[in-house]
Protein backbone atom coordinates (compact mmCIF):
# COMPACT_ATOMS: atom_id res chain seq x y z
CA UNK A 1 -48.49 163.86 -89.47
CA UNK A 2 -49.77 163.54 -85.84
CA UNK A 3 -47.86 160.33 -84.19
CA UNK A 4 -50.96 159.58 -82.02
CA UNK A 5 -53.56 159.24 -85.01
CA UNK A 6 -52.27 156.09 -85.66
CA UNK A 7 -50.39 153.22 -84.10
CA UNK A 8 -48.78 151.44 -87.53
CA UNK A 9 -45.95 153.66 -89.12
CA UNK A 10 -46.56 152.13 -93.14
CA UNK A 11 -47.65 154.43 -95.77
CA UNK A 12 -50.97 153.47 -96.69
CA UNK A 13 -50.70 150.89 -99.43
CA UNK A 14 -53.97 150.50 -102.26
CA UNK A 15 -57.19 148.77 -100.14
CA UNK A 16 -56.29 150.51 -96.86
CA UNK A 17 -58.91 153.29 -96.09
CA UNK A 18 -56.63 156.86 -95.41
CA UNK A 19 -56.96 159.97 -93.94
CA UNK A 20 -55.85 162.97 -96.39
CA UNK A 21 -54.93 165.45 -93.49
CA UNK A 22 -54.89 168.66 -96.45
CA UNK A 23 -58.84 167.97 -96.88
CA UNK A 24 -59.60 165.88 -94.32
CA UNK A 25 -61.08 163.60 -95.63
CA UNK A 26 -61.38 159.64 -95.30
CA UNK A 27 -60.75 157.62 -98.71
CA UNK A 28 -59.67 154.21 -100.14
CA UNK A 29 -56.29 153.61 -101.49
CA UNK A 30 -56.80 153.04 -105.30
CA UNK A 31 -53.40 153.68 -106.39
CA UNK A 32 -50.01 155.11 -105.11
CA UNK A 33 -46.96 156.47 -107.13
CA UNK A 34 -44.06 158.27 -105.78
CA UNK A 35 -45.89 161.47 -106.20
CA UNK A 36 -49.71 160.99 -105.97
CA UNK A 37 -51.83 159.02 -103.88
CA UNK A 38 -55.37 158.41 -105.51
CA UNK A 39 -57.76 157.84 -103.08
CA UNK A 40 -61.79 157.09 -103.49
CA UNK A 41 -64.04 158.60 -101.26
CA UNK A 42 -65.19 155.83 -98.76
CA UNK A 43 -68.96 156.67 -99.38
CA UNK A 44 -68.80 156.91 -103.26
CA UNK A 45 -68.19 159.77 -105.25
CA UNK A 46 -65.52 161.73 -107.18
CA UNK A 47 -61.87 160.20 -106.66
CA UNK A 48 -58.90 162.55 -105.52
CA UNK A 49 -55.76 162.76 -105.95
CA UNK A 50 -53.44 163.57 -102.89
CA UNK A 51 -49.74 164.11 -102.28
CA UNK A 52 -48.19 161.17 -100.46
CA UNK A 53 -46.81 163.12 -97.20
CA UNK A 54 -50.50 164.33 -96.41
CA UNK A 55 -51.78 160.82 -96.22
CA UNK A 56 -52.36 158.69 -93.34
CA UNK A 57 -53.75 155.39 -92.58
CA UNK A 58 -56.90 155.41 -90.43
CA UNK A 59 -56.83 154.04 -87.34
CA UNK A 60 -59.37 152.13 -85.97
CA UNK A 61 -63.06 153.12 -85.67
CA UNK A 62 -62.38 156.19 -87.56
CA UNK A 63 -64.54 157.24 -90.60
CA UNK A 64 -67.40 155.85 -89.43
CA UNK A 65 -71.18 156.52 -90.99
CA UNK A 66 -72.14 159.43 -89.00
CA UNK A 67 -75.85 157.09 -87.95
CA UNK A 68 -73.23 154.40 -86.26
CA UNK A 69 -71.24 157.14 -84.54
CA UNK A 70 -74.86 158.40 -83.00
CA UNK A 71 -76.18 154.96 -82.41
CA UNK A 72 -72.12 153.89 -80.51
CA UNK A 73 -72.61 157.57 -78.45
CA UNK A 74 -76.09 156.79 -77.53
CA UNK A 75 -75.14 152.60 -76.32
CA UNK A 76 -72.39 154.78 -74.36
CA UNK A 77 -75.03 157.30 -72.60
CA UNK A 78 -73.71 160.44 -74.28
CA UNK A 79 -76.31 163.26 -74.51
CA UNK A 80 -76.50 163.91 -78.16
């Protein structure tokens, strides 16, 4: 796990939206056992299951629609 991805050290626990660093990939928490994490893909889809160690909470901002990432670069004056 990279310590500066997130600022809170808790496993993700079931409602938090995750980060599985193996696929990276952004999900929902729908269930966690010792050995699996299942996770729902934040846009819909297919659920996944993940192993526990390559999980991650999201910080802050992250995962978001890629139309709100252009439209927050654009408010900011980034060339696109």
């Amino acid at each position: 796990m990279d310590p500066a991805r997130t600022t809170e050290t808790r496993p993700p626990v079931v409602g938090d939206l995750a980060y599985d660093t193996a696929r990276d990939r952004y999900g929902v928490v729908m269930e966690r056992t010792p050995g699996r994490v299942l996770l729902h893909p934040k846009d819909g889809g297919e659920d996944w299951t993940a192993r526990p160690g390559d999980v991650e909470l999201a910080r802050a901002g992250e995962a978001l629609g890629p139309r709100v990432a252009r439209a927050n670069a654009r408010s900011r004056g980034e060339v696109l």
